[in-house]
Protein backbone atom coordinates (compact mmCIF):
# COMPACT_ATOMS: atom_id res chain seq x y z
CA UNK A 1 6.96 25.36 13.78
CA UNK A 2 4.85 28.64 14.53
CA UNK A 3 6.74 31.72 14.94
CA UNK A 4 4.89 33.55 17.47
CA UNK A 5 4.88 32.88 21.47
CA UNK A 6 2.74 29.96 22.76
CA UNK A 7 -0.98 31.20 23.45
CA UNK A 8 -2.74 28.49 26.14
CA UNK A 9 -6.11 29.65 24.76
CA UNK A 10 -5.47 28.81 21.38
CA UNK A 11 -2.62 26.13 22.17
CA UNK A 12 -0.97 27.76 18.85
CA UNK A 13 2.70 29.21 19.20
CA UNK A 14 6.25 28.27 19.82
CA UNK A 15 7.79 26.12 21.57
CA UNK A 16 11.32 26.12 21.49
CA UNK A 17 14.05 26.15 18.97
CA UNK A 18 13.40 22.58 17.02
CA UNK A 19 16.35 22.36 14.50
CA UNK A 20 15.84 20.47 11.21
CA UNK A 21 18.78 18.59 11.20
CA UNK A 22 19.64 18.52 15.10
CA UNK A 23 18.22 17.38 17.98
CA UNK A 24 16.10 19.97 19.70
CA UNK A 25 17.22 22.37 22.24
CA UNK A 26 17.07 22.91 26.22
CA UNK A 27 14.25 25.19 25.83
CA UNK A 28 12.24 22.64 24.19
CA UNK A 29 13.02 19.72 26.41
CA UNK A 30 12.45 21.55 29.53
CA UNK A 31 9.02 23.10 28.19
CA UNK A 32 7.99 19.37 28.19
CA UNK A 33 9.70 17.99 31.50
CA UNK A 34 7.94 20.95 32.62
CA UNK A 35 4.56 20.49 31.51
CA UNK A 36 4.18 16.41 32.29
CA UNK A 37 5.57 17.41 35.67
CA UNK A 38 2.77 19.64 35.80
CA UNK A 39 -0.33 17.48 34.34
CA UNK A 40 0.50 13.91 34.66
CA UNK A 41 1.79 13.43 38.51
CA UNK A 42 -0.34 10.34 38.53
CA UNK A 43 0.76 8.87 35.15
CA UNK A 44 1.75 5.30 36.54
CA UNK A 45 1.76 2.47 34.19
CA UNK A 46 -0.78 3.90 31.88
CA UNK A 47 0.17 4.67 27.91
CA UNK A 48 1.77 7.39 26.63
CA UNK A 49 0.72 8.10 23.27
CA UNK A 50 1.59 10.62 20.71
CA UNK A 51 -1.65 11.56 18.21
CA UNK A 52 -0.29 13.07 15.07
CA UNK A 53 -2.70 13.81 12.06
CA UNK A 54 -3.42 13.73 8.37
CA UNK A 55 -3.89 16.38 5.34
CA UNK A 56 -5.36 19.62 5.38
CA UNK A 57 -4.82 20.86 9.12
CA UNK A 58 -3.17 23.80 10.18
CA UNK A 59 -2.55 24.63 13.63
CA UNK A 60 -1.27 28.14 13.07
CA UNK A 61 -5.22 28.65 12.49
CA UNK A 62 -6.94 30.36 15.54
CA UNK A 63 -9.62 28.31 17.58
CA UNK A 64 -13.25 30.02 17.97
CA UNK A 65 -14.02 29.33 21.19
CA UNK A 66 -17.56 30.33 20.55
CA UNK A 67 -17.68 28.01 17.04
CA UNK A 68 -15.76 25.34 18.18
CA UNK A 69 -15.26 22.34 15.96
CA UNK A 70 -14.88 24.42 12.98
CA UNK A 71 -11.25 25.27 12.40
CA UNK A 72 -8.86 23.44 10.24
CA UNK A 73 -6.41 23.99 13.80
CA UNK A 74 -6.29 19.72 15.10
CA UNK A 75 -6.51 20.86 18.53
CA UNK A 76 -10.19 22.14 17.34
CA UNK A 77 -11.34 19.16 15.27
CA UNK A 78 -9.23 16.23 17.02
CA UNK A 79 -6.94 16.80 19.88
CA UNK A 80 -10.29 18.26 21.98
CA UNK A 81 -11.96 16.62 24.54
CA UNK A 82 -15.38 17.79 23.52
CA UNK A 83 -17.80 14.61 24.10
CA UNK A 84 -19.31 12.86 20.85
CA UNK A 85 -18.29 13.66 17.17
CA UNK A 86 -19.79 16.56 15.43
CA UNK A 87 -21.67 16.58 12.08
CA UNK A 88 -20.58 13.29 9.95
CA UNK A 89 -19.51 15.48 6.78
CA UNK A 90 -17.02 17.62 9.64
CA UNK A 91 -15.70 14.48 10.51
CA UNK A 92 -14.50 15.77 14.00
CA UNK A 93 -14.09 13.68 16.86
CA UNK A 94 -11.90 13.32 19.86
CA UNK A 95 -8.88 10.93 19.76
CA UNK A 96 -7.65 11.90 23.32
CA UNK A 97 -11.20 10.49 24.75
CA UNK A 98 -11.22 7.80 21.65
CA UNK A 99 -7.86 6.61 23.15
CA UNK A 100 -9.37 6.57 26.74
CA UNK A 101 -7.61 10.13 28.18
CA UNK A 102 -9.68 11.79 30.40
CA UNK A 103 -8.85 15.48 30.78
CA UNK A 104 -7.56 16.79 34.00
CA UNK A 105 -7.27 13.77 35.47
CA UNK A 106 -3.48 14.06 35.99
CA UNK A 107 -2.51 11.83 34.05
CA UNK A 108 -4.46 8.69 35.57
CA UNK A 109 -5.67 7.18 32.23
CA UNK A 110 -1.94 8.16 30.93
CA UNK A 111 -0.93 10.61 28.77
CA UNK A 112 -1.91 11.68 25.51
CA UNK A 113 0.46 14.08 23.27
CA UNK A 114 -0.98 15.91 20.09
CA UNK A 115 1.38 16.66 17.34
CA UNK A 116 0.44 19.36 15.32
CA UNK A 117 1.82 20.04 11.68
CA UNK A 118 0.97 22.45 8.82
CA UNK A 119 -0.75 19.51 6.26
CA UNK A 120 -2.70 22.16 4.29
CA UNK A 121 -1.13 23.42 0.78
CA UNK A 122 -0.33 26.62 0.21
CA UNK A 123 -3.48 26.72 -2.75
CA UNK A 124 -5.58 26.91 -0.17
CA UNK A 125 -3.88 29.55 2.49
CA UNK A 126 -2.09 32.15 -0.08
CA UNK A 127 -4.72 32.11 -3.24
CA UNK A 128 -5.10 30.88 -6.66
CA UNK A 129 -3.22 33.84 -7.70
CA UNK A 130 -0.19 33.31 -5.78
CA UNK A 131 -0.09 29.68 -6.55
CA UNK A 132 -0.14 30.61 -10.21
CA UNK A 133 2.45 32.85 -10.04
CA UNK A 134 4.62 30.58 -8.26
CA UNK A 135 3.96 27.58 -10.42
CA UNK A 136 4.02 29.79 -13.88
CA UNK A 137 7.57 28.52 -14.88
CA UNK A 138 6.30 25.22 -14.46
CA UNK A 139 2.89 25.05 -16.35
CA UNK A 140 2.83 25.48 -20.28
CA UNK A 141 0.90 28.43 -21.25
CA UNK A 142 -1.87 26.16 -21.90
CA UNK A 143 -2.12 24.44 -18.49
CA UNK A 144 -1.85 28.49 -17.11
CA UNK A 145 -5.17 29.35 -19.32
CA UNK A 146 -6.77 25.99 -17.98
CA UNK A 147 -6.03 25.22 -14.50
CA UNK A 148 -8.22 28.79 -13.69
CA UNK A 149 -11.02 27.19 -15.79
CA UNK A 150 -10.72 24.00 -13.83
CA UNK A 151 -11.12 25.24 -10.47
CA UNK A 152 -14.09 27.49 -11.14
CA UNK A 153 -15.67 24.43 -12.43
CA UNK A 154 -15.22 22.47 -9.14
CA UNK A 155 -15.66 25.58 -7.24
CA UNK A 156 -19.26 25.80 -8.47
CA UNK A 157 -19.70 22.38 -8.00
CA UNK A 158 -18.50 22.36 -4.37
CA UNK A 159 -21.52 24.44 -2.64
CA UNK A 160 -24.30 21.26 -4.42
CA UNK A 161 -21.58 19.02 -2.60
CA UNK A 162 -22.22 20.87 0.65
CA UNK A 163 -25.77 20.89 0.37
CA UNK A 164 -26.03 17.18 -0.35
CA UNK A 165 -24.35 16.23 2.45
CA UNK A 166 -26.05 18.41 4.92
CA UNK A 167 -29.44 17.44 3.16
CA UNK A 168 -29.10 13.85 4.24
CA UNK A 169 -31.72 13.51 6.96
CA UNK A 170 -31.40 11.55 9.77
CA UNK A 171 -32.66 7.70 8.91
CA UNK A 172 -36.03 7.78 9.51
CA UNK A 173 -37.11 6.76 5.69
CA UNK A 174 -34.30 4.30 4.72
CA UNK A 175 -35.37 5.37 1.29
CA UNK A 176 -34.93 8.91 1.82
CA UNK A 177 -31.34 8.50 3.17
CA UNK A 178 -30.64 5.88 0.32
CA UNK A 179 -31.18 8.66 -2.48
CA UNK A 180 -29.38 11.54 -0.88
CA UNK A 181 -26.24 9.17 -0.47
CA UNK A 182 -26.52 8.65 -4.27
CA UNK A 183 -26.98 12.40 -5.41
CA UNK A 184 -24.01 13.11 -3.20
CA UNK A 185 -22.37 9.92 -4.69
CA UNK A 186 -23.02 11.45 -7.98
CA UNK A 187 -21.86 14.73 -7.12
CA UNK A 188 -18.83 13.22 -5.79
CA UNK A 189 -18.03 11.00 -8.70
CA UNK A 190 -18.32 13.29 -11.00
CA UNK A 191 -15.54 15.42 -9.80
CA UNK A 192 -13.09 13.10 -9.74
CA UNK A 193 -11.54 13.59 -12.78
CA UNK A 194 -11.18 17.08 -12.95
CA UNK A 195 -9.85 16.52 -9.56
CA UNK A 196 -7.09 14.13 -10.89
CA UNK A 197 -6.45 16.48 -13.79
CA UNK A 198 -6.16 19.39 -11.64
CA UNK A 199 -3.45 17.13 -9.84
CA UNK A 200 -1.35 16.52 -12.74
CA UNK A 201 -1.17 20.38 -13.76
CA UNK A 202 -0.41 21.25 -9.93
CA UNK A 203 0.83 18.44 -8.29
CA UNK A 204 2.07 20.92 -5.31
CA UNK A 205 -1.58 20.27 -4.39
CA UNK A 206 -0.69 17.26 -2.80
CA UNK A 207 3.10 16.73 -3.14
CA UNK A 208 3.58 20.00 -0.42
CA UNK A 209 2.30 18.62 2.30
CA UNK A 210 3.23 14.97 1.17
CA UNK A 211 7.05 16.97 1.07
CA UNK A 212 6.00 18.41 4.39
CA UNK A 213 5.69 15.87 6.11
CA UNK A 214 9.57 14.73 6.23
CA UNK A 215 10.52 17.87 7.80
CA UNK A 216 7.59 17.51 10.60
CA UNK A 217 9.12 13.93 11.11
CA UNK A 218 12.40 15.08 12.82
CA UNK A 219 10.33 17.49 14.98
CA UNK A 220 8.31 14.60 16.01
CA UNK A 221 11.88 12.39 16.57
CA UNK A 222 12.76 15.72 18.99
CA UNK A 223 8.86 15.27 20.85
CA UNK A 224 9.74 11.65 21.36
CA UNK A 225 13.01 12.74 22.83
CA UNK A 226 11.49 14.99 25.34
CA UNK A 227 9.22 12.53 26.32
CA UNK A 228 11.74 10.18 27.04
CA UNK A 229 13.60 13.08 28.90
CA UNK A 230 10.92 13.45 30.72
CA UNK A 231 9.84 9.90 31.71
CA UNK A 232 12.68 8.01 31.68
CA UNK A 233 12.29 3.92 30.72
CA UNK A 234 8.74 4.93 29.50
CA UNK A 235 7.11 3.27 26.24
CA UNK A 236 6.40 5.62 23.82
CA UNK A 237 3.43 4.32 21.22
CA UNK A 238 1.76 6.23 18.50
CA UNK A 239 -1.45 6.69 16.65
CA UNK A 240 -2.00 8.25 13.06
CA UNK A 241 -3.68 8.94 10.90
CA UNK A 242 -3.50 9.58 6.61
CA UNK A 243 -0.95 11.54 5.85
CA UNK A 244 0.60 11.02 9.26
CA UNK A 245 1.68 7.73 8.93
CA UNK A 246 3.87 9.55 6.41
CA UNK A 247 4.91 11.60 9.40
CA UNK A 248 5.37 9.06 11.67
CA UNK A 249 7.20 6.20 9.35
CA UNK A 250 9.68 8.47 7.88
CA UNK A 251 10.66 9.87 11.56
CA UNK A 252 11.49 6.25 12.27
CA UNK A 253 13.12 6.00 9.29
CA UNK A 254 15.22 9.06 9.95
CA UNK A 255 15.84 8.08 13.21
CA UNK A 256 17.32 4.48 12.19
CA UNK A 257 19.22 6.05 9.54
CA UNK A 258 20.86 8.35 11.29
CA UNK A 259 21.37 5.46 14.71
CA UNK A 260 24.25 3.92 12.66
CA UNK A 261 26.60 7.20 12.45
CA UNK A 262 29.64 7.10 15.31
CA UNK A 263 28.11 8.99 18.59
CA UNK A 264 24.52 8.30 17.47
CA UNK A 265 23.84 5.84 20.25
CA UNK A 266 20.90 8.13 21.87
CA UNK A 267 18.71 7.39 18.63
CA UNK A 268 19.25 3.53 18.85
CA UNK A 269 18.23 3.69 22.25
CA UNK A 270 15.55 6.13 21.53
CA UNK A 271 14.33 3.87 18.70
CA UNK A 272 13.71 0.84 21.17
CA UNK A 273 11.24 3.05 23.44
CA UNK A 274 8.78 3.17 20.72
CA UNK A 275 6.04 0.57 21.76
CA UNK A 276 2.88 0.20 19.21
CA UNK A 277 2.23 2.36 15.85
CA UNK A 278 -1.20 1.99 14.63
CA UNK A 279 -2.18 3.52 11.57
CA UNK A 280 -6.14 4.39 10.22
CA UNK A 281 -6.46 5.48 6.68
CA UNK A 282 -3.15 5.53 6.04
CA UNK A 283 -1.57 7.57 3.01
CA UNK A 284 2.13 6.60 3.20
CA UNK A 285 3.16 4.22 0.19
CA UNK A 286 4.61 1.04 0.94
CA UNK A 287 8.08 0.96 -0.64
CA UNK A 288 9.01 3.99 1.53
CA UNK A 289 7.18 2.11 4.50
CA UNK A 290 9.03 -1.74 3.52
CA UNK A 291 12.28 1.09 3.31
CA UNK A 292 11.76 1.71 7.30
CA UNK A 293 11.58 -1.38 8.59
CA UNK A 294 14.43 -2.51 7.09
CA UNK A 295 16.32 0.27 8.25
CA UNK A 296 14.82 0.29 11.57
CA UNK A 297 15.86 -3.48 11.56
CA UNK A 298 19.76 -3.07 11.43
CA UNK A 299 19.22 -0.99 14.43
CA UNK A 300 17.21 -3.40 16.47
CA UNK A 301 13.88 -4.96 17.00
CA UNK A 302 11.07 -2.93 15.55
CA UNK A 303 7.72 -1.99 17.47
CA UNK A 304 4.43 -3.47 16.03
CA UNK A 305 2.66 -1.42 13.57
CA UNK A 306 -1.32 -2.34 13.81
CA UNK A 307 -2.58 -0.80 10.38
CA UNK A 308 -6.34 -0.19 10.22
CA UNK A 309 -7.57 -0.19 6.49
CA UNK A 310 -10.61 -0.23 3.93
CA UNK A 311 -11.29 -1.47 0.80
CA UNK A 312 -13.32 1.73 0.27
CA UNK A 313 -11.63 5.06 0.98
CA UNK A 314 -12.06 7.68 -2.25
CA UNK A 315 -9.98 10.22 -0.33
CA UNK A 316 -7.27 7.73 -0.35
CA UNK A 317 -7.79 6.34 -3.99
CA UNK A 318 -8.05 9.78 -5.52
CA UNK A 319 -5.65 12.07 -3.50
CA UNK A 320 -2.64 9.36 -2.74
CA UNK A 321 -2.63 7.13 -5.56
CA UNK A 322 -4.07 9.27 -8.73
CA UNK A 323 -2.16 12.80 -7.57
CA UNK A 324 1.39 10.72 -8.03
CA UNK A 325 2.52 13.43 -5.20
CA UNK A 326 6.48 11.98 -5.00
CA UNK A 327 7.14 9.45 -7.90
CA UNK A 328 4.89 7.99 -10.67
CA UNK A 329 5.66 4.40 -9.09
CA UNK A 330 4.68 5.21 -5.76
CA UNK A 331 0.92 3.90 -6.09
CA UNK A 332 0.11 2.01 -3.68
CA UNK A 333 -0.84 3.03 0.19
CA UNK A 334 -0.60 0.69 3.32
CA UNK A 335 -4.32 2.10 3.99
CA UNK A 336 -5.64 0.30 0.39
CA UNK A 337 -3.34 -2.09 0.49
CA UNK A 338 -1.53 -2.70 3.31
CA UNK A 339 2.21 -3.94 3.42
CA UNK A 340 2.53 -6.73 1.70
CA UNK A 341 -0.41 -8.44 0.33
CA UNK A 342 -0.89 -12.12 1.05
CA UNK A 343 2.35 -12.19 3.14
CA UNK A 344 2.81 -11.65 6.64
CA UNK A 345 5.49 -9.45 8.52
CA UNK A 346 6.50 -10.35 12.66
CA UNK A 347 6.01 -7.01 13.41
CA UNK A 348 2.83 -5.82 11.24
CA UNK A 349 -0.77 -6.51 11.48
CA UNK A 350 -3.21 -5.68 8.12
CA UNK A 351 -6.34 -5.27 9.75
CA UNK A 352 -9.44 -4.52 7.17
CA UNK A 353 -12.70 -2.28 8.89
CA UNK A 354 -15.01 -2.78 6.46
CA UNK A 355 -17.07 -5.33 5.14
CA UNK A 356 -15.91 -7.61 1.99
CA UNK A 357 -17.94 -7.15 -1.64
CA UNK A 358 -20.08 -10.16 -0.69
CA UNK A 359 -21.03 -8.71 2.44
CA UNK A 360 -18.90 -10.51 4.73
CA UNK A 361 -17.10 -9.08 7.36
CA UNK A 362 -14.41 -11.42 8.82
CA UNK A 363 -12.54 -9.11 11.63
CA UNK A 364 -16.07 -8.57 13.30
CA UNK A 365 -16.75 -12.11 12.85
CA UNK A 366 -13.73 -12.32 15.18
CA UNK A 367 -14.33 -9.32 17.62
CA UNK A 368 -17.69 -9.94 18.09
CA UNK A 369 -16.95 -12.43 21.04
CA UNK A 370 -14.63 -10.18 22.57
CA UNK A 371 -17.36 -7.50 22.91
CA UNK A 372 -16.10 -5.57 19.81
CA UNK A 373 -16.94 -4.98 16.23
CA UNK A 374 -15.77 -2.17 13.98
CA UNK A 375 -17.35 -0.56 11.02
CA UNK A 376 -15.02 1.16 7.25
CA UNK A 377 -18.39 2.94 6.28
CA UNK A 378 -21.00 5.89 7.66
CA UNK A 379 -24.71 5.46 6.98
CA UNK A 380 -24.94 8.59 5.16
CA UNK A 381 -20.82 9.06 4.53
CA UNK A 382 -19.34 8.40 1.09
CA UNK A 383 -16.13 10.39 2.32
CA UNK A 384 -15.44 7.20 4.70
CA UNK A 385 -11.37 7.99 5.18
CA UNK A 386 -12.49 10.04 8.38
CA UNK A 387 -14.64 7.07 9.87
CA UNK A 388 -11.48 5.77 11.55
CA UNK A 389 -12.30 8.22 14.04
CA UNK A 390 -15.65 9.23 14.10
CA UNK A 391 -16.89 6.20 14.90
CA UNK A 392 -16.81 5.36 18.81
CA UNK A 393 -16.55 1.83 18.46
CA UNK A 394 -13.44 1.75 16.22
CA UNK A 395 -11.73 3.95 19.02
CA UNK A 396 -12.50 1.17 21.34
CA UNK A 397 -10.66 -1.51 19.45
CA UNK A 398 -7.73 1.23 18.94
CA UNK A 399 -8.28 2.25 23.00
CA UNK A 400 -8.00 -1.79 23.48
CA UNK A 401 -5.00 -1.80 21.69
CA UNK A 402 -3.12 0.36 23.97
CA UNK A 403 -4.22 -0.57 27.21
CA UNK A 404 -5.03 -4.62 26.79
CA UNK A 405 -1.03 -4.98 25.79
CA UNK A 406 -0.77 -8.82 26.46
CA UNK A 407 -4.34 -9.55 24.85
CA UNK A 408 -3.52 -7.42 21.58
CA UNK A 409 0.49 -8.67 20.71
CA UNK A 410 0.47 -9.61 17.40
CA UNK A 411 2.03 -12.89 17.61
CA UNK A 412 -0.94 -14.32 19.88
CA UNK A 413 -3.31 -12.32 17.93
CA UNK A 414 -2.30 -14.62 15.14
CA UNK A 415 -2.34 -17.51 16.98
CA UNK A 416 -6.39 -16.56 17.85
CA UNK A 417 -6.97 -16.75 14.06
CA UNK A 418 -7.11 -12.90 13.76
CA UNK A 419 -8.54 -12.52 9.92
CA UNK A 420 -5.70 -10.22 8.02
CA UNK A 421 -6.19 -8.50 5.16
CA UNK A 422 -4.86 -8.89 2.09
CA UNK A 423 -4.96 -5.89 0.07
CA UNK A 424 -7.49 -5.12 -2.25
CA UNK A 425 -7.96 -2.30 -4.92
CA UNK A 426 -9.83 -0.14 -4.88
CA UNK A 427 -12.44 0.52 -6.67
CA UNK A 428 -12.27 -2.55 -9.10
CA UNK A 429 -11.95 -6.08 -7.48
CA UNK A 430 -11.53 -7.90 -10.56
């Protein structure tokens, strides 16, 4: 999806010809056979995993070697191997190591695959002018004299935003951290609703990339290809997160679709390689998502889907459900509310991270004896949709459900009592 010639420095550039509406081509499929021939000779029965991520990454962006951790590229802020996550409110961490990869290990701890996909509107790559210009026959001429007025105001506001994270000290006064984490709650809350306005006048702010995303989903049905090109009778599983799930469900869904047309065979078999799906955080609406499994169901079994999700995630509450990015009745997002609420599905696991409004925490309750415990919110993070991540012992429930395959099925995982979650709305409760 970048039209210039692969870079190994950068890991930016093409590929290989990946047709929208075909499966890829021999340059493609051999660039991977090629390159797991190369780096995972010692693969064995360990997982093979493809990481694809959420909004607002671009991996057309260059890497700075010497600044690294800065970039919007995902290779720079996800799909690294750098050790430990960076500053909270940069919310970078690395999946591969997360996951349990270890880096030039040839492929010993298995195989990790990062999927990068341009999740950043065009606002914030070509300019407020060019957005305007390209959204004038759209806007009344009121909305055109307001929409300028609207960003300036949360332009000013953003740099106090910025400061009040950074000025968040490290807890050695739990008073001191308390009141930063309100002024940048404050800060936070008060943009909201220009935010949500600004949505409504140019929806492209979210919809784009939410659009985006169904034309990165067939490339990612061609990556799954050439991995199972390339390892033949492997398991394919795949981790997400936000706006990937969107990504990853609708390739499913394309690929199921598409599995009942005469001489489609290769995508029904293709379908019944993919192993586990877990989700963090994520920003794909549930019709569309209840729309895939049936689908994926007149083809054959489907894989488990382990969604991870929160009762408190702003980014998710304001960006997915207030932006109305597709359709004014698509509200509601498996990472707020999960799939069904109060039902249960063979194949899909609601799993909440963080604690419930009276302080209870159920899923630790239940991890806790298996040497586990996850956490939905940062000490000093109000921005929690990127603590999925960032926080090491999340990864290790993720890691654990990956590589501890007969421990983490869903069906005994029920029969342990797993708590599941049963959707919630945020913010109000009632």
């Amino acid at each position: 999806m970048v039209a210039r010639p692969y870079d190994k420095i950068t890991r930016v550039g093409e590929l290989g010809r990946v047709p929208a509406s075909e499966f890829a081509g021999a340059d493609f499929l051999t660039y991977f056979k090629d390159s797991i021939s190369e780096h995972a000779t010692r693969l064995g029965n360990s997982p093979v995993v493809i990481m694809v991520h959420g909004f607002m990454a671009d991996p057309r962006e260059d890497i700075r070697p010497e600044a690294p951790q800065r970039t919007n590229n995902p290779h720079d802020f996800c799909y690294h191997y750098s050790a430990g996550p960076g500053p909270y409110w940069r919310h970078t961490a690395s999946w591969p190591r997360g996951l349990g990869f270890t880096e030039g290990d040839d492929g010993t701890a298995g195989l990790g695959i990062a999927f990068g996909w341009n999740s950043t509107p065009d606002l914030v790559t070509q300019g407020l002018g060019a957005t305007l210009t390209a959204a004038r026959k759209k806007l009344s001429r009121a909305d055109l004299l307001t929409v300028p007025i609207d960003l300036l105001e949360l332009a000013s506001t953003t740099p106090a935003i910025v400061a009040a994270a950074k000025a968040i000290p490290v807890p050695m006064s739990i008073e001191r951290v308390r009141q930063g984490i309100e002024r940048l709650d404050e800060l936070l809350t008060a943009v909201e609703e220009p935010l949500a306005k600004l949505g409504d006048r140019l929806p492209d702010l979210y919809r784009q990339p939410y659009q985006r995303a169904d034309l990165a989903a067939w490339v990612l049905v061609n990556v799954v290809r050439a991995v199972s090109f390339a390892l033949p009778g492997r398991t394919v599983d795949l981790f997400c997160h936000s706006l990937g799930s969107r990504v990853v469900i609708q390739a499913l869904h394309q690929m199921a679709v598409e599995a009942h047309k005469p001489g489609k065979g290769e995508l029904k078999a293709l379908l019944g390689r993919i192993g586990r799906i877990i989700i963090v955080g994520g920003a794909e609406y549930t019709t569309p998502t209840k729309q895939m499994l049936a689908e994926v169901r007149k083809v054959g079994p489907a894989p488990s889907f382990y969604n991870f999700m929160a009762r408190r995630d702003r980014i998710l509450a304001l960006l997915a459900q207030r932006f109305h990015p597709v359709d004014l009745r698509l509200r509601r997002v498996v990472g707020l509310y999960g799939l069904t609420p109060g039902e249960q599905d063979p194949n899909w696991l609601d799993l909440q991270i963080d604690s419930n409004s009276d302080a209870t925490h159920p899923l630790n309750d239940w991890l806790r004896p298996r040497g586990m415990s996850v956490s939905g919110a940062h000490l000093t993070g109000v921005l929690n949709h990127w603590h999925y991540f960032t926080d090491e012992k999340n990864m290790q429930v993720f890691k654990a459900i990956l590589r501890d395959r007969k421990a983490w099925d869903i069906a005994r995982l029920r029969k342990e009592g797993i708590p599941e979650r049963e959707g919630v709305i945020w913010p109000s409760e009632g």
